[in-house]
Structures are given as C-alpha cells and as structure tokens.
Protein backbone atom coordinates (compact mmCIF):
# COMPACT_ATOMS: atom_id res chain seq x y z
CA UNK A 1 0.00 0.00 0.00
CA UNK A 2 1.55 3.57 -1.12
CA UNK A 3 2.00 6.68 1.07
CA UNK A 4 -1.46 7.94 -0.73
CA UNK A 5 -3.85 4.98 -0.45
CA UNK A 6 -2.38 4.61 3.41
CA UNK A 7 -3.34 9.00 4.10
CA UNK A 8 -6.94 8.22 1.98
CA UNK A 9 -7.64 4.89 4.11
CA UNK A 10 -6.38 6.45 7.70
CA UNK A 11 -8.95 9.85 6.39
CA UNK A 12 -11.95 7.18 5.53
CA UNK A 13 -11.16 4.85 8.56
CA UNK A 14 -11.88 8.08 10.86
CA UNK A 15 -14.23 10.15 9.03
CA UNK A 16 -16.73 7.79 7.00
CA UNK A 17 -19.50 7.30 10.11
CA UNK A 18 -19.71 11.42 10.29
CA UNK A 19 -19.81 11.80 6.57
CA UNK A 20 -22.53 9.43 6.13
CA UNK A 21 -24.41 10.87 9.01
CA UNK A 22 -24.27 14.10 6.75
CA UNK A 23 -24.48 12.56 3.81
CA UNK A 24 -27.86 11.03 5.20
CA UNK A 25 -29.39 13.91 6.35
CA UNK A 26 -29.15 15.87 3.32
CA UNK A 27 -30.78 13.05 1.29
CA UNK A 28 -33.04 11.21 3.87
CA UNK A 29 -32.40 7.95 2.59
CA UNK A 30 -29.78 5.21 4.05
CA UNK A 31 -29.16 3.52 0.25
CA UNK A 32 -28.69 6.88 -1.42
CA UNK A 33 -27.03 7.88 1.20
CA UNK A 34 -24.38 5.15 1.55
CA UNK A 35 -23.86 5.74 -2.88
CA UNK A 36 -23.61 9.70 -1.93
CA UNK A 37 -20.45 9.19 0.15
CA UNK A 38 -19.15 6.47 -1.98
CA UNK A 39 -19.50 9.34 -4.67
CA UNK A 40 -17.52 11.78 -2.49
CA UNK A 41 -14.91 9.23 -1.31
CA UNK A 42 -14.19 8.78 -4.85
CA UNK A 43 -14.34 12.02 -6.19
CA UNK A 44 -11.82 12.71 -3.24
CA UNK A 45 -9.48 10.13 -3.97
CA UNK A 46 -9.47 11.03 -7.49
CA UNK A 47 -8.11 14.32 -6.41
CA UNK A 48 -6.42 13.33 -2.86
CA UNK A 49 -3.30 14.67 -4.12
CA UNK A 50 -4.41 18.55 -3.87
CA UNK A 51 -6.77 18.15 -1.21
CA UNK A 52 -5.36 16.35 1.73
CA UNK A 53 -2.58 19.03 2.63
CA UNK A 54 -5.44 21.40 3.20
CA UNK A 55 -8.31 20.11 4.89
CA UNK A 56 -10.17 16.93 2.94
CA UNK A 57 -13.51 17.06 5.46
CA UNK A 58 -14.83 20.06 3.72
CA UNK A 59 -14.30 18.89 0.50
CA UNK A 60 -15.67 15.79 0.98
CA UNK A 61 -19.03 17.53 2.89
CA UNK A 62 -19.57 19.95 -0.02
CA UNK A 63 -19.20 16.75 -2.83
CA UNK A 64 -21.75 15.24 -0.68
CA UNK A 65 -24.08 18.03 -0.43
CA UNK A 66 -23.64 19.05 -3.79
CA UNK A 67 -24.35 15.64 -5.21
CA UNK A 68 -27.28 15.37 -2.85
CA UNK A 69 -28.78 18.26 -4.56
CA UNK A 70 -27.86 17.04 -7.98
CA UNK A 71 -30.01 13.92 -7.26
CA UNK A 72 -33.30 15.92 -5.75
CA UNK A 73 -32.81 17.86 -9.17
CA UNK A 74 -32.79 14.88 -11.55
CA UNK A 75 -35.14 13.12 -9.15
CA UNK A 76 -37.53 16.49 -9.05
CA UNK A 77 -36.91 16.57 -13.46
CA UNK A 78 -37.86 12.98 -14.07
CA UNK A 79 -41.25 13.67 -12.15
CA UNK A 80 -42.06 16.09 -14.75
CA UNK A 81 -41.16 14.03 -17.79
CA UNK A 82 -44.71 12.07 -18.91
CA UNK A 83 -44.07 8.52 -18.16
CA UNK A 84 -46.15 5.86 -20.26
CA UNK A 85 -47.40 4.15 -17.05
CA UNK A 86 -46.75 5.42 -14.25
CA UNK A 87 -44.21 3.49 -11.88
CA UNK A 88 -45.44 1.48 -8.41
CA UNK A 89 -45.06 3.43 -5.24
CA UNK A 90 -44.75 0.90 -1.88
CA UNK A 91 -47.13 2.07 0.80
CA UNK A 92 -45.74 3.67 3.29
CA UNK A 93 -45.72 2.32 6.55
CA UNK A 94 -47.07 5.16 9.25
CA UNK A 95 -44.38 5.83 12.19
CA UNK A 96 -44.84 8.33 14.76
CA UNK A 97 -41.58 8.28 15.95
CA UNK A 98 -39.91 11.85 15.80
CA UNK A 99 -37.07 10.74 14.16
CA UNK A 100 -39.13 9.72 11.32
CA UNK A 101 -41.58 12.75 11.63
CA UNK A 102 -38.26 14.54 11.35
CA UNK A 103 -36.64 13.04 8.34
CA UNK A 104 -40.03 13.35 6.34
CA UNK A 105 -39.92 16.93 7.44
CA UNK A 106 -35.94 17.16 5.91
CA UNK A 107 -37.41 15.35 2.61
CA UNK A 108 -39.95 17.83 1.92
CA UNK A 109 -37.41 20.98 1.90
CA UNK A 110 -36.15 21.75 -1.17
CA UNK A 111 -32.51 20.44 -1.20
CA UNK A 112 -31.05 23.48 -0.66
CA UNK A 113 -32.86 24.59 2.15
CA UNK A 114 -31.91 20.91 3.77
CA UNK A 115 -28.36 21.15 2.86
CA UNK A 116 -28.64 24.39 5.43
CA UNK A 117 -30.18 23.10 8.05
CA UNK A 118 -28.35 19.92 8.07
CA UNK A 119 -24.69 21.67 8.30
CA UNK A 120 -25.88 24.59 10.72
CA UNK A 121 -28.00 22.11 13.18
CA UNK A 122 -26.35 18.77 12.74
CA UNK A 123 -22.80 19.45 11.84
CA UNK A 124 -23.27 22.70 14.04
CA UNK A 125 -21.07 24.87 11.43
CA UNK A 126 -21.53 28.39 11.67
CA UNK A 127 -22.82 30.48 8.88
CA UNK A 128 -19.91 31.75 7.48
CA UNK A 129 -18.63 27.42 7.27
CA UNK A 130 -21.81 26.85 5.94
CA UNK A 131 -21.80 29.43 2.85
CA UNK A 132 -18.01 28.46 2.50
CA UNK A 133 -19.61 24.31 1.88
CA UNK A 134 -22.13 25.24 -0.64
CA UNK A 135 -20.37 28.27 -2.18
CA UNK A 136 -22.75 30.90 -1.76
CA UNK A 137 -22.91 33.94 0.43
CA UNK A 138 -23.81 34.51 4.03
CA UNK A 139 -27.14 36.40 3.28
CA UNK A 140 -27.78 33.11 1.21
CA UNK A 141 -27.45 30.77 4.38
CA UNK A 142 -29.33 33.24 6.61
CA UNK A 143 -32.42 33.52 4.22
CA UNK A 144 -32.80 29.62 3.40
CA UNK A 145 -32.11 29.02 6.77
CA UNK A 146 -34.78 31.39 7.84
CA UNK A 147 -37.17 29.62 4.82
CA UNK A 148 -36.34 26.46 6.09
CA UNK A 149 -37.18 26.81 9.52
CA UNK A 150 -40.53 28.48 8.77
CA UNK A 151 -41.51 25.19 6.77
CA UNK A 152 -39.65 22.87 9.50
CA UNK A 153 -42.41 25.12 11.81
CA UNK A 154 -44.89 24.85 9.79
CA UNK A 155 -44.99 21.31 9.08
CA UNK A 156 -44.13 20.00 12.79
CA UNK A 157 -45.25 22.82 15.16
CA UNK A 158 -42.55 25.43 16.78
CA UNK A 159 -42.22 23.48 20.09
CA UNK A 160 -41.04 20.72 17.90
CA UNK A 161 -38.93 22.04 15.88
CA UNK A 162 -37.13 24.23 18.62
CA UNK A 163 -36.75 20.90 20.79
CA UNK A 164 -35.70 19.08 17.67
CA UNK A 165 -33.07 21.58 17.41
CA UNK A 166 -31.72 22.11 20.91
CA UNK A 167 -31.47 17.89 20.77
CA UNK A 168 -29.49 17.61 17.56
CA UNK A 169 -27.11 20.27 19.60
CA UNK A 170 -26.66 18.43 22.72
C-alpha cells in the first residue's frame, strides 16, 4: 500500500460514520445515502493529491451536499417528464416516531434549504462554514435558513422544531 492509499484509508477509517451521518441527512435515505459518500470518497481520492494538505472534510461535505442536490434535481426533473405508465409506489408504513416525523420533514425541503439546516444544526457549522460548503454567500445561508425553519415550523409545530433543534445540539 503507497504513502497515498495509506493517508486516503487512515482519512476514511476516521471520518466515514460522520460523513454518512451528513451525507444522510441531506438526502433522507440510508441507500442513497451510503452511494452519496461512496461518490464523495471517490471524487476525493481522485483528487487526494491537492486536497489532503489542506483540509479533505470540507471537501468531501460539499461533494456530498452538492451531489445530494444534484439527485433531488434529476429526481424532481424525471417527475415532470410524462411517463407511459406510471411506476409502483410501496405504501408507506405510518411511524410516529420523531425521528421519522423529522426526516419526512428534511425530505420535503427543497434540497437546498436541507443542505442548510443539516450543516448549521447537525454538523453545528456556523454560517460563514456553511456558505463556504455550498459556495454561496452569508445572506444566502441566513435567508434559506430562515425559509427552512418556517416550513420545518410549519410542518411540525414550533415546540417541535425548537426541541428538535436544541437535541441535535446536545
């Protein structure tokens, strides 16, 4: 094993359960979530040479977010396109556990807003860390985060959502 693959494997070996924590958040699936950081990992190895002297985490967060929205794109496109028949959907099972209250919650914000809510509340990076992941500006984080949280509100009730929030800190 080279000098590389041995730096890649020791950066997987500690980082892979965090990045597929955020890597399912932002898509709210285990499966897609599990091919999102396989995605990253590679993308990152691919280019391991420029980014492990500077910090690989962020690069590998903002591959994962930005393939995560990527996906809820094509995903949101192929809805659109006219199918002939239209495909089986498996009934959904109802679960009044939080957690899953939560994550169909995350699912129904566009995947930019949940990109912002998953860094600043899960990952608990600050605003400025946040626009620096999905290269945008401040004011952009601020007002989806604001948009975000009104939905999150609206959908599960403030108490919920403010509990939800002071959890995911703790």
């Amino acid at each position: 094993m080279s000098g590389v693959e041995h730096d890649f494997g020791a950066f997987v070996a500690a980082r892979a359960t965090s990045l597929l924590r955020v890597a399912y958040l932002a898509c709210g699936d285990e499966t897609e979530a599990e091919d999102l950081l396989q995605t990253a990992l590679e993308r990152t190895y691919k280019n391991w040479d420029r980014v492990r002297h500077s910090s690989p985490e962020p690069y590998v967060r903002r591959v994962i977010i930005n393939a995560a929205i990527s996906r809820a794109r094509r995903r949101a496109i192929l809805k659109i396109i006219p199918m002939y028949s239209p495909p089986e959907t498996s009934a959904r099972a109802t679960d009044l556990d939080l957690r899953h209250v939560l994550m169909e919650a995350l699912r129904a914000l566009p995947p930019r807003q949940r990109a912002v809510v998953v860094l600043r509340y899960w990952e608990d990076f600050s605003e400025t860390q946040t626009a620096e992941v999905l290269g945008c500006t401040v004011g952009t984080v601020k007002s989806q985060t604001s948009k975000a949280m009104a939905k999150l509100r609206s959908a599960l009730g403030r108490e919920t959502v403010e509990g939800v929030v002071r959890n995911a800190r703790a």
